[in-house]
C-alpha atoms as a PDB file:
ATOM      1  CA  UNK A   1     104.452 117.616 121.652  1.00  0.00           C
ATOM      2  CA  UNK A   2     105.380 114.664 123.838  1.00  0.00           C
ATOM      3  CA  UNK A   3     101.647 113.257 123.909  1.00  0.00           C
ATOM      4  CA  UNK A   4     101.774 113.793 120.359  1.00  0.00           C
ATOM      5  CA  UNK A   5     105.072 111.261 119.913  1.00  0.00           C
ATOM      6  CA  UNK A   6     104.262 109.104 122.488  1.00  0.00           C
ATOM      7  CA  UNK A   7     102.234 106.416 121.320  1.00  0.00           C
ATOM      8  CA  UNK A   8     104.810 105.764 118.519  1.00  0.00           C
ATOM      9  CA  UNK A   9     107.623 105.888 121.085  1.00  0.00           C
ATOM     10  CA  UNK A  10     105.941 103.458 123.372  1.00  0.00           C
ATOM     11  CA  UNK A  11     105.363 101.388 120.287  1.00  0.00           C
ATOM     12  CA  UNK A  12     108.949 101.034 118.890  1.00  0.00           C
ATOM     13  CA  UNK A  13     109.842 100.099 122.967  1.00  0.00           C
ATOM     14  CA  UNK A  14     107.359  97.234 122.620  1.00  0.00           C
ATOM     15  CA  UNK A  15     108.882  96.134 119.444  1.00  0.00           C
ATOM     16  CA  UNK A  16     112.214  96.120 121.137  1.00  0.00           C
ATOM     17  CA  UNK A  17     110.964  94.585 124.025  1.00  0.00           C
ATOM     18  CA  UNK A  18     109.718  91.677 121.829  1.00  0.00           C
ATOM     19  CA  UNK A  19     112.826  91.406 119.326  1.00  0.00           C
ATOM     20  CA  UNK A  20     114.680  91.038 122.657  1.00  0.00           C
ATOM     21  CA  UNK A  21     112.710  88.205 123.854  1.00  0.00           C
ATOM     22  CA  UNK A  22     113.383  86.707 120.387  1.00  0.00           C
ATOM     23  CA  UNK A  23     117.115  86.274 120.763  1.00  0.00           C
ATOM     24  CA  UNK A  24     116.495  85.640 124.219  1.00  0.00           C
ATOM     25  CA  UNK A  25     115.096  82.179 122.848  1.00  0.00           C
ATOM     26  CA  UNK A  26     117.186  82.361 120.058  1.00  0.00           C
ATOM     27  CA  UNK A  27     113.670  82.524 117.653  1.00  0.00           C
ATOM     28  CA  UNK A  28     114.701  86.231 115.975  1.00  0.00           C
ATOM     29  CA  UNK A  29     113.477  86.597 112.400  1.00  0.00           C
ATOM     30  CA  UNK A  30     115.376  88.422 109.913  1.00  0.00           C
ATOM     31  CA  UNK A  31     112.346  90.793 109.589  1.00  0.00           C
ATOM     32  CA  UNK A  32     112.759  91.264 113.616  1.00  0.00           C
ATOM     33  CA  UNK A  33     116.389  92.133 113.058  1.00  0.00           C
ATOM     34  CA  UNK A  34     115.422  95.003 111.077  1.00  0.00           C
ATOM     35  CA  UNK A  35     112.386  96.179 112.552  1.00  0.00           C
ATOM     36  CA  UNK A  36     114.234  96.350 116.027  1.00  0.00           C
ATOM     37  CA  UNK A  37     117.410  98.496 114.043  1.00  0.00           C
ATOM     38  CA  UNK A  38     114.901 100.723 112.728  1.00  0.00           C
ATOM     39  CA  UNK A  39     113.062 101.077 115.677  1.00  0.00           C
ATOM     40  CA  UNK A  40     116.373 101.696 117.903  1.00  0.00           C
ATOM     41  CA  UNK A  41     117.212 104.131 115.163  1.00  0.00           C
ATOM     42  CA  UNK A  42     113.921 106.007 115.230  1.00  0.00           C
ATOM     43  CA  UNK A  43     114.151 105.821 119.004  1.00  0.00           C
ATOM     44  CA  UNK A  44     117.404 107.293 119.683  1.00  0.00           C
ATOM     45  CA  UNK A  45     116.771 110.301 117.846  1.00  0.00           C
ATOM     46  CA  UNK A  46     112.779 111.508 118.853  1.00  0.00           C
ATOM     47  CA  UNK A  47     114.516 110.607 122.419  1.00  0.00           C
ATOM     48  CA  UNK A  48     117.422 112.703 121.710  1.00  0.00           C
ATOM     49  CA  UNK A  49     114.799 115.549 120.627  1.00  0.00           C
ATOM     50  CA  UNK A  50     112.991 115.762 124.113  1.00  0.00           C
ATOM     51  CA  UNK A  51     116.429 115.697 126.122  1.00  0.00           C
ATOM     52  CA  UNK A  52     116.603 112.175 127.166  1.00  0.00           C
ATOM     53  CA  UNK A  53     119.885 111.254 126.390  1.00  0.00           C
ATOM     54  CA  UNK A  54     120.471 108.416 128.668  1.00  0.00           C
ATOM     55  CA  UNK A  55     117.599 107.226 126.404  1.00  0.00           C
ATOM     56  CA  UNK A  56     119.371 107.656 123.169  1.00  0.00           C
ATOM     57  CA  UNK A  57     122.449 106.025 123.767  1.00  0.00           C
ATOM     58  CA  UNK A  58     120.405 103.002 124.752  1.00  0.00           C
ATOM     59  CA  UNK A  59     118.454 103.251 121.737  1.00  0.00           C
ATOM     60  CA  UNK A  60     121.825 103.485 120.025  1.00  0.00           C
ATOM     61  CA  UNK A  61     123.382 100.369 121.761  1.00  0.00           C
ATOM     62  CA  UNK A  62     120.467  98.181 120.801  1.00  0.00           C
ATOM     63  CA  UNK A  63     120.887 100.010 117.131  1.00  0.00           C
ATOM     64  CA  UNK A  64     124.557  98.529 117.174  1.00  0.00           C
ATOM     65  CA  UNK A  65     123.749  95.413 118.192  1.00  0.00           C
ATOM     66  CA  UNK A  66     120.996  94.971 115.777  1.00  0.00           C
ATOM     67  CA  UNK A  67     122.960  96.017 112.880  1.00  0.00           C
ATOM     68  CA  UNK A  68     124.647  93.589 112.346  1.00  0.00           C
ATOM     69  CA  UNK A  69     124.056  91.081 109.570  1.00  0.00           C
ATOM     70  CA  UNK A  70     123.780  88.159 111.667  1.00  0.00           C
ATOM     71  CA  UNK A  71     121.042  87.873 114.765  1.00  0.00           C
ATOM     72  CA  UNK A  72     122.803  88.542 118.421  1.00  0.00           C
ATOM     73  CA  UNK A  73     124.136  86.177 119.816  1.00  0.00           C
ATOM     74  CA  UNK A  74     121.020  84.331 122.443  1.00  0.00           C
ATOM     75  CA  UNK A  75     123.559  85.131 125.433  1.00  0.00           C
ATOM     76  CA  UNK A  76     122.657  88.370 124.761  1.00  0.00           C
ATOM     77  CA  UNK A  77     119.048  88.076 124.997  1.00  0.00           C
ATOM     78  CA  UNK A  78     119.463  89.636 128.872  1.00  0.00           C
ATOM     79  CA  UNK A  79     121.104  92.468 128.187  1.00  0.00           C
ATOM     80  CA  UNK A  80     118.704  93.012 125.142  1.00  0.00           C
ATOM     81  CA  UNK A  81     115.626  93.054 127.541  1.00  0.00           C
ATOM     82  CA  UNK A  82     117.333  95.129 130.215  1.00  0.00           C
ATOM     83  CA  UNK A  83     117.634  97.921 128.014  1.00  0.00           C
ATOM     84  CA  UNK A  84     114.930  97.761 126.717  1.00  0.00           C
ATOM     85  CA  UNK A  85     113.196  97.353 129.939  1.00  0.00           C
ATOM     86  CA  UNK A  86     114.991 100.879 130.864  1.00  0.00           C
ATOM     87  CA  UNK A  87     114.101 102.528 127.780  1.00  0.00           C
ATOM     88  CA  UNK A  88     110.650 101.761 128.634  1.00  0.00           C
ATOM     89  CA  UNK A  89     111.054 102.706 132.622  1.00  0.00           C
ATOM     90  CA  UNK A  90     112.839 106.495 130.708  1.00  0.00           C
ATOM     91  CA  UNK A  91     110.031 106.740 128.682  1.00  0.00           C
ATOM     92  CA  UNK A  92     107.540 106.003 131.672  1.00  0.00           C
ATOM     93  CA  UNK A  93     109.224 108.555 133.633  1.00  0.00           C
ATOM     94  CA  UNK A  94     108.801 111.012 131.212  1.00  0.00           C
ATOM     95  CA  UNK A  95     104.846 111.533 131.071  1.00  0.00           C
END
């Protein structure tokens, strides 16, 4: 079942890899902002299913800061690519 999910998992990291870089240089669309929620979202829970929850409260952290209705704030563009950079590493880990 994991083979089956994991193009779409390693997908939505990608997309929250790049939204990251985007407040990073403070360039994140509106459409970014909720792409990356959704994909956190999605995330958290198909990690959740397959036991990685180190993975899902990741996911959920980058869901939270996402959420809001304004961007992050650009000094958070580090701490947005480190977790995503250890979702992916999780994910990686996983096969």
């Amino acid at each position: 079942m994991w083979a089956r999910f994991l193009p779409l998992i390693e997908e939505r990291g990608g997309l929250l890899e790049s939204a990251a870089a985007a407040v990073a240089a403070n360039r994140l669309s509106i459409e970014q902002q909720q792409a990356a929620c959704a994909a956190a979202h999605k995330l958290a829970g198909v990690l959740g299913t397959f036991g990685l929850t180190e993975g899902t409260v990741l996911a959920r952290e980058l869901e939270t800061m996402y959420s809001s209705q304004s961007p992050p704030d650009p000094a958070l563009g580090a701490r947005l690519i480190s977790i995503a950079a250890e979702l992916r590493s999780i994910v990686q880990n996983r096969k």
